[in-house]
C-alpha atoms as a PDB file:
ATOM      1  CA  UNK A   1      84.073  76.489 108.657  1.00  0.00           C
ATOM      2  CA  UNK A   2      83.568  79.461 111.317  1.00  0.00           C
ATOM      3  CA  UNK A   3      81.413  78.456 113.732  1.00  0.00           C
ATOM      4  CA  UNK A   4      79.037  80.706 116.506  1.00  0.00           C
ATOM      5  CA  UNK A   5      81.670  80.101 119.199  1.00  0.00           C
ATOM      6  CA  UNK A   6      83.505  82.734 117.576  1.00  0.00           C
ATOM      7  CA  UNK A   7      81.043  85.166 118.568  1.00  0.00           C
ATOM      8  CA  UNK A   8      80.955  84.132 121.947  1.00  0.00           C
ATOM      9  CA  UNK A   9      84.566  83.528 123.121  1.00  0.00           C
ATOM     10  CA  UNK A  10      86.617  86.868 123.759  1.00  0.00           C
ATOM     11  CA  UNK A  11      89.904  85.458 122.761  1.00  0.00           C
ATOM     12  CA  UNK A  12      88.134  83.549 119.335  1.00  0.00           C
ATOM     13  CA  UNK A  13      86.596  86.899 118.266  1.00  0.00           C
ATOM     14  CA  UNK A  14      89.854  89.005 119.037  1.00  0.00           C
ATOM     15  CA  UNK A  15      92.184  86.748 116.900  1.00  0.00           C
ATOM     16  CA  UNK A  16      89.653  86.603 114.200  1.00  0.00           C
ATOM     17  CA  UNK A  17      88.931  90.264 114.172  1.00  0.00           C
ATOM     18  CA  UNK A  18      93.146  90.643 114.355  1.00  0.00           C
ATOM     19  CA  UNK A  19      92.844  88.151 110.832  1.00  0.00           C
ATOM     20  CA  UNK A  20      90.657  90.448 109.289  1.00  0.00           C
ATOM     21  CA  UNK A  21      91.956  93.274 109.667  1.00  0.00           C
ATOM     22  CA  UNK A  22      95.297  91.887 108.500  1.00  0.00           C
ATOM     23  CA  UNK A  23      93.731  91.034 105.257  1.00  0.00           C
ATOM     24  CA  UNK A  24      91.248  94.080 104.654  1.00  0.00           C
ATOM     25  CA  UNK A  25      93.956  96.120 105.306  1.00  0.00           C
ATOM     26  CA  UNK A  26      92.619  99.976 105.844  1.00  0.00           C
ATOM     27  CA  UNK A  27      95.153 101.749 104.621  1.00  0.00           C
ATOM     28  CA  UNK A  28      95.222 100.102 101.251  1.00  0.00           C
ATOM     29  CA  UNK A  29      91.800 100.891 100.660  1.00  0.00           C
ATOM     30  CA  UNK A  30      92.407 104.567 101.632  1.00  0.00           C
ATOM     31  CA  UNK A  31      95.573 104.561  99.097  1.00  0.00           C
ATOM     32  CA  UNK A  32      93.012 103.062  96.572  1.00  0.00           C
ATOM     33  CA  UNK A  33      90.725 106.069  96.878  1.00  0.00           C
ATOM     34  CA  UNK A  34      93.495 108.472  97.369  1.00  0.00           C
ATOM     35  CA  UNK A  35      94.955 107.706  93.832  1.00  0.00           C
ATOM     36  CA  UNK A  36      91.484 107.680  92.101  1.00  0.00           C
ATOM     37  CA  UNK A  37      91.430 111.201  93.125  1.00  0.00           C
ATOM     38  CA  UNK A  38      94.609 111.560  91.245  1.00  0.00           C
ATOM     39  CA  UNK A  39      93.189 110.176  87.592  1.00  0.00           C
ATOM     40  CA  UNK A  40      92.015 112.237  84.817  1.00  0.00           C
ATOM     41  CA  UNK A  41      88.315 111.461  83.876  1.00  0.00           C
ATOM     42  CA  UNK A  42      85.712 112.991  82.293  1.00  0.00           C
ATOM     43  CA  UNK A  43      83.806 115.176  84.645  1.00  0.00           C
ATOM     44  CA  UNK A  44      80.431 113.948  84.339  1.00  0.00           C
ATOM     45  CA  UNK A  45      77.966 111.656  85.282  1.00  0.00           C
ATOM     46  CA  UNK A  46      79.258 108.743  82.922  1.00  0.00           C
ATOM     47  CA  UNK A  47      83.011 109.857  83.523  1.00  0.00           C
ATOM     48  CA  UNK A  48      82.535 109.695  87.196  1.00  0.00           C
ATOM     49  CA  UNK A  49      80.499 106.518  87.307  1.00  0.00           C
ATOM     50  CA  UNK A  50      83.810 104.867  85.242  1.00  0.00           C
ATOM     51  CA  UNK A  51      86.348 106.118  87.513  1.00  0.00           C
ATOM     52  CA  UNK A  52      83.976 104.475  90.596  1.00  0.00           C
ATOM     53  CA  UNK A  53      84.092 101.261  88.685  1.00  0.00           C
ATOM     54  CA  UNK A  54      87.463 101.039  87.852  1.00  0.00           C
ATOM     55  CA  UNK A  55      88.601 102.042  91.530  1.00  0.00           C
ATOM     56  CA  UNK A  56      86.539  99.778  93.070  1.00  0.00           C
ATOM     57  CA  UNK A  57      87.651  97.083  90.696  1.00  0.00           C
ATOM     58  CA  UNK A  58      91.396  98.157  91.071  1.00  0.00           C
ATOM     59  CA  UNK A  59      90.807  97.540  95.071  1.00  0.00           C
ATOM     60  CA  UNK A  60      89.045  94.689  94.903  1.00  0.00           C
ATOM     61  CA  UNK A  61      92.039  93.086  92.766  1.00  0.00           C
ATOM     62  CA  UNK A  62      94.284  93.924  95.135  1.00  0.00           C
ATOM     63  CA  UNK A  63      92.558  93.455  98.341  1.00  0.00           C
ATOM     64  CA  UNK A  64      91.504  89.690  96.887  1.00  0.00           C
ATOM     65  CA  UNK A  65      95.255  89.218  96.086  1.00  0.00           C
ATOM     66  CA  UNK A  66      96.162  90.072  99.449  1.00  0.00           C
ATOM     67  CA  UNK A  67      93.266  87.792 100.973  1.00  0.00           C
ATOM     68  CA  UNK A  68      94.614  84.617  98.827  1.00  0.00           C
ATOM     69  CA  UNK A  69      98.375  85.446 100.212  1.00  0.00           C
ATOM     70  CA  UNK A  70      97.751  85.772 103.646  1.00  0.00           C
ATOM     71  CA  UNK A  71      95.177  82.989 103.541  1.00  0.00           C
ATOM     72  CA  UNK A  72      97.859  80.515 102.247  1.00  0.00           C
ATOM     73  CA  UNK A  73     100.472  81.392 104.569  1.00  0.00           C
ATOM     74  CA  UNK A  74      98.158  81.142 107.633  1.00  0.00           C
ATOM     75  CA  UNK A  75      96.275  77.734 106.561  1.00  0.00           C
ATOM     76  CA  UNK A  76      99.428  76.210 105.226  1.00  0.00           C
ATOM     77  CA  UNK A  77     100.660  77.149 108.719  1.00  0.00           C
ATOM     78  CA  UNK A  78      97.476  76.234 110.657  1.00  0.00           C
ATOM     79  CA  UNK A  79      96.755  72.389 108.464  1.00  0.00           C
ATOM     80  CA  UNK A  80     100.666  71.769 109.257  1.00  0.00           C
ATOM     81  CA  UNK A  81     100.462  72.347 112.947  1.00  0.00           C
ATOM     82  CA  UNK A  82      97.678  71.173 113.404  1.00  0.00           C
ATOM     83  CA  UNK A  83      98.162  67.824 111.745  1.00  0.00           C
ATOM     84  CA  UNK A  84     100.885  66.875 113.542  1.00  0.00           C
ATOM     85  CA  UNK A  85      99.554  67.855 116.696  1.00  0.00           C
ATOM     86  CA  UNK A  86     101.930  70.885 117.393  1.00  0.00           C
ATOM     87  CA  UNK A  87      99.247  73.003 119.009  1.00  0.00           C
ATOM     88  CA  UNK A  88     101.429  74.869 121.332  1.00  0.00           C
ATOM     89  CA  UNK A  89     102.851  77.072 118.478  1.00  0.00           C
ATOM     90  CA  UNK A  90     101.890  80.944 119.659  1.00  0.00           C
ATOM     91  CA  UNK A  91     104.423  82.856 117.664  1.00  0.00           C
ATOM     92  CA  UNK A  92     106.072  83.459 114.154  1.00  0.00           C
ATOM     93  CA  UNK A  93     109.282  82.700 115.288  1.00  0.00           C
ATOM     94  CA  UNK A  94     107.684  79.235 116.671  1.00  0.00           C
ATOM     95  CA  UNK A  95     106.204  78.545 113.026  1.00  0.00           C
ATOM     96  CA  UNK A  96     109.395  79.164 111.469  1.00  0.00           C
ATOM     97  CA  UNK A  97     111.521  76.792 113.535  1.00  0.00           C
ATOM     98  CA  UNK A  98     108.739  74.105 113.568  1.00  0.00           C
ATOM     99  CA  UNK A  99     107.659  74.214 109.580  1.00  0.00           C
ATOM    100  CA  UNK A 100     110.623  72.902 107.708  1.00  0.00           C
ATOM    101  CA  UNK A 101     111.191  69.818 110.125  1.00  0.00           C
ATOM    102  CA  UNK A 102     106.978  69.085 110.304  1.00  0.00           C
ATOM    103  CA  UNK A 103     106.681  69.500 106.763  1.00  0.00           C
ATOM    104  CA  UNK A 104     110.105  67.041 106.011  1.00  0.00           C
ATOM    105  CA  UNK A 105     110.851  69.784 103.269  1.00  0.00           C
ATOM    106  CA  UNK A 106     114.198  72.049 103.921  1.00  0.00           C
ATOM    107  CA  UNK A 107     113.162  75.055 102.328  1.00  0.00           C
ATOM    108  CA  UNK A 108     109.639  75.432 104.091  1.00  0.00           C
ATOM    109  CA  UNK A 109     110.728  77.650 106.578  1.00  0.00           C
ATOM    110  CA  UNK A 110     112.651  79.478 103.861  1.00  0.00           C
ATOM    111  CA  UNK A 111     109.299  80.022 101.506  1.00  0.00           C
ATOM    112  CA  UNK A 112     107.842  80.856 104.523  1.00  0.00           C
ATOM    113  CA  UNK A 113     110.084  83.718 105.678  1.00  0.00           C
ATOM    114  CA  UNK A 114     110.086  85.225 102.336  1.00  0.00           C
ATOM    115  CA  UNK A 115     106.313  85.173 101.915  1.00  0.00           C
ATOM    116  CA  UNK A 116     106.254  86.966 105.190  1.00  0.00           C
ATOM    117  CA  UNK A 117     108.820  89.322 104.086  1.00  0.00           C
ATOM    118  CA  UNK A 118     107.088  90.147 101.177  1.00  0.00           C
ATOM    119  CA  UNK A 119     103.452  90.761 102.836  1.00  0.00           C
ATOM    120  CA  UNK A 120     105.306  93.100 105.828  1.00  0.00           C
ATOM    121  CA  UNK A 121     106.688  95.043 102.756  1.00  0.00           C
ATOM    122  CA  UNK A 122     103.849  95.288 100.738  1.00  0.00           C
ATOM    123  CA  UNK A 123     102.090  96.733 103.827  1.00  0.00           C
ATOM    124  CA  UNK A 124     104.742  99.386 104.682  1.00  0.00           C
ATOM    125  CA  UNK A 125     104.702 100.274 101.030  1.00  0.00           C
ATOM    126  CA  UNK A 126     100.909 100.422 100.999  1.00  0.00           C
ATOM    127  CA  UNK A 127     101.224 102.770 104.821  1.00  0.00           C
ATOM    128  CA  UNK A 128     103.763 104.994 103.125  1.00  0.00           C
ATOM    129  CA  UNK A 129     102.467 105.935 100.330  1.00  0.00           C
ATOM    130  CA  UNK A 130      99.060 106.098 101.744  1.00  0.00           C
ATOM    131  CA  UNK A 131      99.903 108.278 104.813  1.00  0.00           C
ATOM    132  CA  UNK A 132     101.967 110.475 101.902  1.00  0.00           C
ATOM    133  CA  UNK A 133      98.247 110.892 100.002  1.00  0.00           C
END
């Protein structure tokens, strides 16, 4: 549960703000509301109103998909560490090495690697075609 001291400690609020933004992800929502500009709806009150709806329910699909995947690799990450008293691990390439023999399961750094493979290339795919919008 977050607690106040996030508020107060520099370092606390900077990694949580650096979580956030991770998982809002900016340029996905201007992507979203780049390609809404692009569908064909009735121009009128009730046509607009249904193209707001269904953009803001196509980004809040995807932006809640994004939340659960990055969620689950960082508490999966975070519970293991922390756990087993590893609390000296400070970057990816730490987590990597460390998961597979912490967890006792060989292909835990493996799942791991691909999940962040897949996240970095939804994101350049999300920044490229945004920044082409």
């Amino acid at each position: 549960m977050p607690k106040f001291e996030i508020i107060k400690t520099p370092h606390m609020l900077v990694i949580a703000i650096g979580i956030l933004g991770a998982t809002v992800m900016p340029h996905n929502l201007y992507l979203h509301s780049s390609i809404v500009q692009t569908r064909k709806y009735e121009q009128n009150s009730e046509g607009k109103a249904e193209a707001i709806k269904f953009a803001t329910l196509d980004s809040t699909i995807a932006l809640m998909f994004a939340l659960f995947i990055n969620a689950a690799i960082l508490i999966v990450s975070a519970a293991t560490f922390h756990n087993t008293g590893q609390h000296g691990v400070a970057e990816i390439q730490d987590a990597y090495k460390l998961l597979s023999p912490t967890l006792t399961v060989p292909i835990a750094s493996v799942v791991f690697a691909l999940a962040l493979l897949a996240s970095g290339q939804n994101s350049t795919l999300t920044g490229t075609l945004a920044g082409r919008s």
